[in-house]
PDB file of N, CA and C in Angstrom:
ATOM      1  N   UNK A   1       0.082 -22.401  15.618  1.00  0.00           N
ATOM      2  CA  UNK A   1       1.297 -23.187  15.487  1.00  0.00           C
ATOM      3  C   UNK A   1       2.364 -22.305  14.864  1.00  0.00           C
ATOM      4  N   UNK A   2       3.353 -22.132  15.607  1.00  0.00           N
ATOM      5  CA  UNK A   2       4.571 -21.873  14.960  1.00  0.00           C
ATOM      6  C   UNK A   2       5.354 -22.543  14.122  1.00  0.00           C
ATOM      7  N   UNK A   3       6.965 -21.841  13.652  1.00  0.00           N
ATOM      8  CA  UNK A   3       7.939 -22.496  13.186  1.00  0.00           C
ATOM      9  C   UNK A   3       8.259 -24.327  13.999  1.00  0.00           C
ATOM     10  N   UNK A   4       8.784 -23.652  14.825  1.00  0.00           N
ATOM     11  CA  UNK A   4       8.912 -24.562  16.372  1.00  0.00           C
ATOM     12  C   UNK A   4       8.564 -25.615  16.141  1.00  0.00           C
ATOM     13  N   UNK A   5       6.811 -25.263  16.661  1.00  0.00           N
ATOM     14  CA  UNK A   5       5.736 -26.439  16.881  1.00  0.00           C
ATOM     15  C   UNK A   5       5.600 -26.904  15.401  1.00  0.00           C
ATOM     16  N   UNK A   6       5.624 -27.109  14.550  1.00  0.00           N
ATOM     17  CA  UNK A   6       5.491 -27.527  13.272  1.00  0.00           C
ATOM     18  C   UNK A   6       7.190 -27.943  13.159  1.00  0.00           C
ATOM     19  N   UNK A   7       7.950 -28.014  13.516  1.00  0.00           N
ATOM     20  CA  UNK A   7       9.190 -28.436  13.119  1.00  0.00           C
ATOM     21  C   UNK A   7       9.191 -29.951  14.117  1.00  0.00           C
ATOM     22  N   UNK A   8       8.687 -29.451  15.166  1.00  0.00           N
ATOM     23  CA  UNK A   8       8.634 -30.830  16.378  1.00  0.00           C
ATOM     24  C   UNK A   8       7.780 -31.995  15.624  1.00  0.00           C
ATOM     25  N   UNK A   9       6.183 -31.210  15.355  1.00  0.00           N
ATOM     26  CA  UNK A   9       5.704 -32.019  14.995  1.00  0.00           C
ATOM     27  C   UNK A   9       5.803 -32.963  13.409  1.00  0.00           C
ATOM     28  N   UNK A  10       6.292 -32.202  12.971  1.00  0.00           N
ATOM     29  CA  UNK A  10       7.025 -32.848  12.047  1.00  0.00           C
ATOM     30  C   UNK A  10       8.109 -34.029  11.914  1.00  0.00           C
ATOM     31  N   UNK A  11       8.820 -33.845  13.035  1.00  0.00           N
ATOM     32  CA  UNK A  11       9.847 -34.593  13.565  1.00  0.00           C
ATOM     33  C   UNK A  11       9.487 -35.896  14.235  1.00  0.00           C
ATOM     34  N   UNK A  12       8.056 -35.753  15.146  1.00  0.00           N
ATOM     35  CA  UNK A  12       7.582 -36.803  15.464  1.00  0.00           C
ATOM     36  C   UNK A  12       6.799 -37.656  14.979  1.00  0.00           C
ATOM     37  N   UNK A  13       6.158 -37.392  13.650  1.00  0.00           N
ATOM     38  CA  UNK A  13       5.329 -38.154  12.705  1.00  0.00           C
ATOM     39  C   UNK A  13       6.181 -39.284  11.771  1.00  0.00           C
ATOM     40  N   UNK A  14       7.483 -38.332  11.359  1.00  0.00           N
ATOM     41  CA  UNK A  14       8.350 -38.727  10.399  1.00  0.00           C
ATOM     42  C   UNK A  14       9.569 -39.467  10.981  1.00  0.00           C
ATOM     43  N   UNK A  15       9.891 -39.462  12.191  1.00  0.00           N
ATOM     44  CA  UNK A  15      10.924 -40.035  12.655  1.00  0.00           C
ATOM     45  C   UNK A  15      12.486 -39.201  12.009  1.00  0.00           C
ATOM     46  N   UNK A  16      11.805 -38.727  11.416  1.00  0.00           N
ATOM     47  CA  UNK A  16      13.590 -37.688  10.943  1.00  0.00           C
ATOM     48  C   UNK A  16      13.982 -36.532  12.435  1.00  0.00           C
ATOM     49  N   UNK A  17      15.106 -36.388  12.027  1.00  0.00           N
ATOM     50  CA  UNK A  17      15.790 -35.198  13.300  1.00  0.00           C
ATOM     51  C   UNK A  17      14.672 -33.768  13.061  1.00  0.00           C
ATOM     52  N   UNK A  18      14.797 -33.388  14.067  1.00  0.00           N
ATOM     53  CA  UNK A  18      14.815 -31.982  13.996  1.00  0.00           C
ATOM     54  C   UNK A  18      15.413 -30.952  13.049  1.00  0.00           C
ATOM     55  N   UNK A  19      16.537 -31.472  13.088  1.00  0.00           N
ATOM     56  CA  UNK A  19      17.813 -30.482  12.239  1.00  0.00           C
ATOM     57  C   UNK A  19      17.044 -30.854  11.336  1.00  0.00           C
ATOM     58  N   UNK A  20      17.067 -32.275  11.205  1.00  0.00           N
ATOM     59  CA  UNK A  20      16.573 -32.548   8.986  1.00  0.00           C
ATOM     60  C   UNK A  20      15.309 -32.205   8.733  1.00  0.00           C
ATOM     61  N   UNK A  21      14.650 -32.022   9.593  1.00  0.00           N
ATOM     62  CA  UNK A  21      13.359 -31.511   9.193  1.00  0.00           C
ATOM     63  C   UNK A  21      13.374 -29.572   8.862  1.00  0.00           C
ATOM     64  N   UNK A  22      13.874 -29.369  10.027  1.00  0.00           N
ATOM     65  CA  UNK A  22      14.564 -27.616   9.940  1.00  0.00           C
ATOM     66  C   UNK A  22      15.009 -27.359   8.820  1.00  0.00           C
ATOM     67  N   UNK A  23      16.026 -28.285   8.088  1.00  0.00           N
ATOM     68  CA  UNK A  23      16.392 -27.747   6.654  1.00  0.00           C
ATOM     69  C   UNK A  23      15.923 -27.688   5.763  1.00  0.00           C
ATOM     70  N   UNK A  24      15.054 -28.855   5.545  1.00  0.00           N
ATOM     71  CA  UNK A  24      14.066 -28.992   4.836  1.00  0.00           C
ATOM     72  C   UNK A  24      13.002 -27.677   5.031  1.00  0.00           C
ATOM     73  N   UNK A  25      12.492 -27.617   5.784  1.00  0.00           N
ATOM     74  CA  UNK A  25      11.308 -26.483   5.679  1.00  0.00           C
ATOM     75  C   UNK A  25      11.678 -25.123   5.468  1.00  0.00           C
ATOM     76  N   UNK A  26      13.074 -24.920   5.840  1.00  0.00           N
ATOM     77  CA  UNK A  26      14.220 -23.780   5.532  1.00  0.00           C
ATOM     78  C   UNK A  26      14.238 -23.519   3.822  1.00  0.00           C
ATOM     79  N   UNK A  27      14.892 -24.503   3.418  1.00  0.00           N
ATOM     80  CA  UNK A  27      14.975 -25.307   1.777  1.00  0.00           C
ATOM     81  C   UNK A  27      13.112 -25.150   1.242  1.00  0.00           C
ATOM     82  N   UNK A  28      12.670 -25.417   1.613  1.00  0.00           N
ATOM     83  CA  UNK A  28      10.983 -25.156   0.965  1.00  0.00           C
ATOM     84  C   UNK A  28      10.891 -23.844   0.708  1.00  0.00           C
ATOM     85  N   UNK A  29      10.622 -23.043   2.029  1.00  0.00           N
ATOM     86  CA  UNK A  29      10.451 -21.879   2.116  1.00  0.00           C
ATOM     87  C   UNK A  29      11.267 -20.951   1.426  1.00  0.00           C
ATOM     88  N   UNK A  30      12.721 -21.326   1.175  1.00  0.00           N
ATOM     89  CA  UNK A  30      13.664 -20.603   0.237  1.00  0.00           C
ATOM     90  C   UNK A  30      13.410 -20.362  -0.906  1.00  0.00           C
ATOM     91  N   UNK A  31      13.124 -21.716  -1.304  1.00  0.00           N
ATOM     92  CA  UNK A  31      12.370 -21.835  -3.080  1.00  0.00           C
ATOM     93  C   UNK A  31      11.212 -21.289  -3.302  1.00  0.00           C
ATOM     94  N   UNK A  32      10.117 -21.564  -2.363  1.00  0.00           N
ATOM     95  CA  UNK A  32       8.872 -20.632  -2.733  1.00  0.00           C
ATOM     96  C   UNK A  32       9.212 -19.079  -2.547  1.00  0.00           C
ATOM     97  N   UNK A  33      10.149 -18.463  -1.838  1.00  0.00           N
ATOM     98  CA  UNK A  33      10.018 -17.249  -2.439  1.00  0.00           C
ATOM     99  C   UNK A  33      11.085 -16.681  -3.384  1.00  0.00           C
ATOM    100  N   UNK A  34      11.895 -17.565  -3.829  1.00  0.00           N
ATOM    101  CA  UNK A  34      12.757 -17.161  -5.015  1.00  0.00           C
ATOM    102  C   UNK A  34      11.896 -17.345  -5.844  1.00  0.00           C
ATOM    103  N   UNK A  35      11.126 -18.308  -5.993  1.00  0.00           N
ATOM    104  CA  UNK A  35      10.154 -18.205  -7.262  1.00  0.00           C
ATOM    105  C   UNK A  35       8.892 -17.226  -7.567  1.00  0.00           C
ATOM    106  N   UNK A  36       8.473 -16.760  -6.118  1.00  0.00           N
ATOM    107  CA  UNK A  36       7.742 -15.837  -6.127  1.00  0.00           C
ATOM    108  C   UNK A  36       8.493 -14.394  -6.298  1.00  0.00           C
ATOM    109  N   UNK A  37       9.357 -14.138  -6.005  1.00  0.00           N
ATOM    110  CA  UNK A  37      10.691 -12.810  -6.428  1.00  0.00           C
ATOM    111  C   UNK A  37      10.768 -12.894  -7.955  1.00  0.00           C
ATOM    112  N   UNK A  38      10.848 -14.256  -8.720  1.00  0.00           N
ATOM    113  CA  UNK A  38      11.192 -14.535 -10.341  1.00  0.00           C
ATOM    114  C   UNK A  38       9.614 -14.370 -10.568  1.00  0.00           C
ATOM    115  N   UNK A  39       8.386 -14.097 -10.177  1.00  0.00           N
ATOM    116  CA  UNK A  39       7.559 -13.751 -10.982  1.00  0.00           C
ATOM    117  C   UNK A  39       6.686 -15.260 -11.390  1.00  0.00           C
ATOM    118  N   UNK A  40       6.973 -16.269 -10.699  1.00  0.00           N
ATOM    119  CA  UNK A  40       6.377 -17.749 -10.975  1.00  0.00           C
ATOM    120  C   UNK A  40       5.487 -18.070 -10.027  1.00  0.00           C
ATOM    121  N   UNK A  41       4.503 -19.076 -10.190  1.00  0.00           N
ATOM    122  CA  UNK A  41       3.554 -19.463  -9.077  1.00  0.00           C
ATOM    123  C   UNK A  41       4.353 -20.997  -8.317  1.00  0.00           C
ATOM    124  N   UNK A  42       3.849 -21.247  -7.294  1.00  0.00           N
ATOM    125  CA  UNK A  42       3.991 -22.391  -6.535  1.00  0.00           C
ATOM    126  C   UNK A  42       2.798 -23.131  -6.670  1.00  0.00           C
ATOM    127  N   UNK A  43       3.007 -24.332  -7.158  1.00  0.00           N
ATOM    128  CA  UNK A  43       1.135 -24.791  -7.319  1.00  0.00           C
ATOM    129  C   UNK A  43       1.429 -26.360  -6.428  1.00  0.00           C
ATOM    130  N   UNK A  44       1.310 -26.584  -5.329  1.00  0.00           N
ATOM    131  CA  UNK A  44       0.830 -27.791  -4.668  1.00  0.00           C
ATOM    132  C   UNK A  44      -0.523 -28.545  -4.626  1.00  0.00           C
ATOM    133  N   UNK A  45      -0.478 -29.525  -6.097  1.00  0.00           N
ATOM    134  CA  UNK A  45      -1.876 -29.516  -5.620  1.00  0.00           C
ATOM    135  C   UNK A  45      -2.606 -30.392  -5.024  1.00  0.00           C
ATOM    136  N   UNK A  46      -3.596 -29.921  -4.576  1.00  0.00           N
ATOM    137  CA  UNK A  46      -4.388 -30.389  -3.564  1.00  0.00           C
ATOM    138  C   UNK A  46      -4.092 -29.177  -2.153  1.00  0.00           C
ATOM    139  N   UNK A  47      -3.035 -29.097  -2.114  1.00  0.00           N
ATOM    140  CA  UNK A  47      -2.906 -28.275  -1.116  1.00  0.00           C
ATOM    141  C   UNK A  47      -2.710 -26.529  -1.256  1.00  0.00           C
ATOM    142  N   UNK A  48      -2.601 -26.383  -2.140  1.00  0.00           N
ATOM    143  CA  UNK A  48      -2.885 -24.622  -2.756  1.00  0.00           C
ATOM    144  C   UNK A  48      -1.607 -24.368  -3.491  1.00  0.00           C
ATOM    145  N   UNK A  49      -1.964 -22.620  -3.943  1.00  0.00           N
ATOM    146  CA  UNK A  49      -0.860 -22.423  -4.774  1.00  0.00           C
ATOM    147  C   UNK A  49      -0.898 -20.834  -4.266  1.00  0.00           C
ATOM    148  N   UNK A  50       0.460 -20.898  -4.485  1.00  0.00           N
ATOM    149  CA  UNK A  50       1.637 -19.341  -3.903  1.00  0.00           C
ATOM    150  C   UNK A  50       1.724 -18.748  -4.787  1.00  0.00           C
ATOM    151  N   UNK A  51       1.386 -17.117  -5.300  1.00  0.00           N
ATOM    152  CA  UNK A  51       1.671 -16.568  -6.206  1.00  0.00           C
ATOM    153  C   UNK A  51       1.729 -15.373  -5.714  1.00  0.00           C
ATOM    154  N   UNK A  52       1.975 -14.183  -6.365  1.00  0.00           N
ATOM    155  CA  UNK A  52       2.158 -12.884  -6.363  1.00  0.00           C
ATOM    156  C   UNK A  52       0.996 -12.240  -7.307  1.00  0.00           C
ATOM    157  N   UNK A  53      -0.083 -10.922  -6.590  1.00  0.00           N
ATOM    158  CA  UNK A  53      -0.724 -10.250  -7.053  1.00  0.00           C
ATOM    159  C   UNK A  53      -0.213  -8.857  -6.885  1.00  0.00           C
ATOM    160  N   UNK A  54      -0.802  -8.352  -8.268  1.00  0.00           N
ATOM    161  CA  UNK A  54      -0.749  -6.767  -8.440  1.00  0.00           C
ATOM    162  C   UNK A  54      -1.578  -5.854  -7.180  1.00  0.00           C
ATOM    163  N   UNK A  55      -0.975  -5.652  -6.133  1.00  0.00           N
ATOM    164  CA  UNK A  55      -2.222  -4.081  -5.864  1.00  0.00           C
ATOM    165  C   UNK A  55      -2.127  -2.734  -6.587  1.00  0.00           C
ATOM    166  N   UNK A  56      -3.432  -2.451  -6.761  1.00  0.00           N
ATOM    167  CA  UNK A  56      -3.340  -0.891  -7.782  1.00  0.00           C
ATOM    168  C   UNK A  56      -2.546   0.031  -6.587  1.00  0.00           C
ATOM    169  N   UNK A  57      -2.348   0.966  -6.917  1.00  0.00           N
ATOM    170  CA  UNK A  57      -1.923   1.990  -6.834  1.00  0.00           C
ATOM    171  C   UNK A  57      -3.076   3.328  -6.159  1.00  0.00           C
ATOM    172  N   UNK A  58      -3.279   3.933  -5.093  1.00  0.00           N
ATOM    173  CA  UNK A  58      -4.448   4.636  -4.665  1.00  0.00           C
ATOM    174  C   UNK A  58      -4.382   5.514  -4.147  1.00  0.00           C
ATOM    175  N   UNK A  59      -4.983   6.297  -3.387  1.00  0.00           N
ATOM    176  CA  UNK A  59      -4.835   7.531  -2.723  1.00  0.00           C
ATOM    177  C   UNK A  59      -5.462   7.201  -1.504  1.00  0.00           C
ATOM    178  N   UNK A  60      -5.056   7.555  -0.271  1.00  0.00           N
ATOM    179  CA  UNK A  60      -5.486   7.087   1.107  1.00  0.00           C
ATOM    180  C   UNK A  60      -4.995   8.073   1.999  1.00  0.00           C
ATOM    181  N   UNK A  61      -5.182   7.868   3.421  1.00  0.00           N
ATOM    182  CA  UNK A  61      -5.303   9.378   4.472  1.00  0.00           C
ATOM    183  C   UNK A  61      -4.246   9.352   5.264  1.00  0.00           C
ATOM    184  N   UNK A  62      -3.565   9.651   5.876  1.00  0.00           N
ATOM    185  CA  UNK A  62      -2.482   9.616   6.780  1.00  0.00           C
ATOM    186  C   UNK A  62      -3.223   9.890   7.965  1.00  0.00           C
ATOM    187  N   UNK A  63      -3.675   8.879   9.002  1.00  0.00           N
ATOM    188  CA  UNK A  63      -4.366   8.754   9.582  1.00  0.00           C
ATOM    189  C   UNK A  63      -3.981   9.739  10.841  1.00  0.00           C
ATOM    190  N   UNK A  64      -3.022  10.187  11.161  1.00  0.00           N
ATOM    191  CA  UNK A  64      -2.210  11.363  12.324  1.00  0.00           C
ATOM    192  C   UNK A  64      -3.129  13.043  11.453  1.00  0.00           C
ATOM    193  N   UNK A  65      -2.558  12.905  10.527  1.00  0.00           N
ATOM    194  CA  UNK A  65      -3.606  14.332   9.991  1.00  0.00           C
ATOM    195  C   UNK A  65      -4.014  14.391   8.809  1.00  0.00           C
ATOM    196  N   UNK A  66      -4.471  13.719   8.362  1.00  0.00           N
ATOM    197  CA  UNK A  66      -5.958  13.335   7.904  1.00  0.00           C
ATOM    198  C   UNK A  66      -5.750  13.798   6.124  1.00  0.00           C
ATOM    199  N   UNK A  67      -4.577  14.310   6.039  1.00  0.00           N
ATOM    200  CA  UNK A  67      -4.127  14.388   4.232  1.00  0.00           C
ATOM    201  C   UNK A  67      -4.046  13.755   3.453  1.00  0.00           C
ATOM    202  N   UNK A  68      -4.427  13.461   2.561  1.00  0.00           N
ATOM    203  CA  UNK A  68      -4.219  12.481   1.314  1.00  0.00           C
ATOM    204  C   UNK A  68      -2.659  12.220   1.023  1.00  0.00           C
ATOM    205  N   UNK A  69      -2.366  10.830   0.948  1.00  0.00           N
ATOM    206  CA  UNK A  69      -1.180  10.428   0.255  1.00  0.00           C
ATOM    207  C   UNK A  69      -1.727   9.602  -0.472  1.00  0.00           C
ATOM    208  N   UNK A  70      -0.470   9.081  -1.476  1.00  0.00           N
ATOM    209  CA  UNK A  70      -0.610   8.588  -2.743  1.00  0.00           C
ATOM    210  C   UNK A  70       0.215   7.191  -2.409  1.00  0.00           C
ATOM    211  N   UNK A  71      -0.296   5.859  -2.653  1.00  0.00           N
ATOM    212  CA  UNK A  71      -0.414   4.702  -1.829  1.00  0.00           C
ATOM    213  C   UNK A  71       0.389   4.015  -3.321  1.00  0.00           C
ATOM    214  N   UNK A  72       1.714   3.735  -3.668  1.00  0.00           N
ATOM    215  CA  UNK A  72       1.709   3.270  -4.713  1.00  0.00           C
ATOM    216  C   UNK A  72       2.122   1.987  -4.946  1.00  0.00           C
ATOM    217  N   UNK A  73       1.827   1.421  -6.225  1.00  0.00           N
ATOM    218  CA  UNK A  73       1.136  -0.218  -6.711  1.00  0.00           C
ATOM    219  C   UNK A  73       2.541  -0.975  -6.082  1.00  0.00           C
ATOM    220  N   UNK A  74       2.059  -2.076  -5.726  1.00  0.00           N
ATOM    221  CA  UNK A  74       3.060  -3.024  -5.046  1.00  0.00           C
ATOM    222  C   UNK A  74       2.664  -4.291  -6.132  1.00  0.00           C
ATOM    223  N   UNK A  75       3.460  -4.967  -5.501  1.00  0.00           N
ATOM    224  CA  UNK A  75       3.028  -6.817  -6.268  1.00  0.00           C
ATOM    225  C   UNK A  75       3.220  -7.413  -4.368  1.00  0.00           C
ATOM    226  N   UNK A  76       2.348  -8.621  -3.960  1.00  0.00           N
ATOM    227  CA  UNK A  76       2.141  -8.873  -2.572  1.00  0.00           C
ATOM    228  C   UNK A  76       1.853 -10.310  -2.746  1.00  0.00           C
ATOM    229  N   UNK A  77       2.069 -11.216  -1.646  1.00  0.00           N
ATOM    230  CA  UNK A  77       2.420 -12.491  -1.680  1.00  0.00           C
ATOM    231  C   UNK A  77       0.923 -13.208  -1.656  1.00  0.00           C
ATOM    232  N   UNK A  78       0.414 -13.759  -2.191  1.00  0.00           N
ATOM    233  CA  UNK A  78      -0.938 -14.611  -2.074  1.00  0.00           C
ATOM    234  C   UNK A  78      -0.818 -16.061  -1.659  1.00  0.00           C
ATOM    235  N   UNK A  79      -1.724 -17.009  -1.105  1.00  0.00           N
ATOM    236  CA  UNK A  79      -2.041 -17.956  -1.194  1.00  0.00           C
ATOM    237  C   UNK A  79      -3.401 -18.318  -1.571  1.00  0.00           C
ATOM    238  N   UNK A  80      -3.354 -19.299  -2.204  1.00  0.00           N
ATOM    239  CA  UNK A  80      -5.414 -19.710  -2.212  1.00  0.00           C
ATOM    240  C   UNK A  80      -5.222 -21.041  -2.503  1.00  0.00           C
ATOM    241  N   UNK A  81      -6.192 -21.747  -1.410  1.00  0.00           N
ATOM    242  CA  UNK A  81      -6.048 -22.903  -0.651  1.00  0.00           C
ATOM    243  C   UNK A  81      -6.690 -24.007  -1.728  1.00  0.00           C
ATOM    244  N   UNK A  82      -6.063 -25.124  -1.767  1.00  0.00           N
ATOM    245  CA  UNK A  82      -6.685 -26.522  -2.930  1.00  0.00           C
ATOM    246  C   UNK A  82      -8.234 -27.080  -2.210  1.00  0.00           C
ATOM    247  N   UNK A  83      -8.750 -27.877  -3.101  1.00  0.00           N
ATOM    248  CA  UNK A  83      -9.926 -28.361  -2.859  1.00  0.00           C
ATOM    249  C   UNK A  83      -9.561 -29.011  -1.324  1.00  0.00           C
ATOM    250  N   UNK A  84      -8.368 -30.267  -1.180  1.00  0.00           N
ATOM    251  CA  UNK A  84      -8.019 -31.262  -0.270  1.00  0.00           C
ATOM    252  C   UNK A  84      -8.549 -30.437   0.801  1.00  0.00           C
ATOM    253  N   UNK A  85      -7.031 -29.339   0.882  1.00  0.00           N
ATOM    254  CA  UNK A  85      -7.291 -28.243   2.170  1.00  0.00           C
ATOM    255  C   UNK A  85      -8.472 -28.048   2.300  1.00  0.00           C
ATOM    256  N   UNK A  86      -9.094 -27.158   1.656  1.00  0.00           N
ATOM    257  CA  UNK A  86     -10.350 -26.409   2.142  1.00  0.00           C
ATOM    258  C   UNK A  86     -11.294 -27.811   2.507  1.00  0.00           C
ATOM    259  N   UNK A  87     -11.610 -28.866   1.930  1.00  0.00           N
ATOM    260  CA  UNK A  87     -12.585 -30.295   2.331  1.00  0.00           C
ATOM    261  C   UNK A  87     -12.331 -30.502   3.877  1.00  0.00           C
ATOM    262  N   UNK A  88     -10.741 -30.667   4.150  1.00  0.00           N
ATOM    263  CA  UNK A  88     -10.573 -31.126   5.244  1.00  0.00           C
ATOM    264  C   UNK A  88     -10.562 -29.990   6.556  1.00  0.00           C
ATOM    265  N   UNK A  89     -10.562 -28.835   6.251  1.00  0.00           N
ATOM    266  CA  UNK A  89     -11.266 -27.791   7.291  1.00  0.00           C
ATOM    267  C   UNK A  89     -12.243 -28.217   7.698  1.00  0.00           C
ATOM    268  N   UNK A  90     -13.499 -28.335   6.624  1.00  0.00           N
ATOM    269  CA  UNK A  90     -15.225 -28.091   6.464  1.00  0.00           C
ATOM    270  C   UNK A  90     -15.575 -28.668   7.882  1.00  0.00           C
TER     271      UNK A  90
END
């Protein structure tokens, strides 16, 4: 499922427009990553929580010729899914 298909279907459950649903998920998505940029978690619960992890910092190969480069530490976007979610996969 895409943007798209999740904007339609959204639209048809809820009876709201398209547009108002578009802004809305526009408006969601805005805030979860300003807050993840400010260093804060997103915690929905039941349905998971958005945060930012440290990767170390490493040494790895440049896979064209085979030299060591030096891979350095990032911070990278996480999710990990609530009980609800993961139950209603199973």
């Amino acid at each position: 499922m895409n943007k798209t298909d999740l904007i339609n279907s959204i639209a048809a459950k809820s009876g709201l427009t398209k547009r108002d649903v578009e802004s809305v998920l526009n408006s969601f998505m805005g805030e979860v990553t300003e807050a993840l940029a400010g260093g804060e978690k997103v915690q929905l619960i039941g349905f998971g929580t958005f945060e930012t992890r440290k990767r170390s910092g490493r040494t790895g190969r440049n896979p064209q010729t085979g030299n060591p480069i030096t891979i350095a530490e990032s911070k990278v976007p996480a999710f990990k899914a609530g009980n609800k979610l993961k139950e209603a996969i199973k």
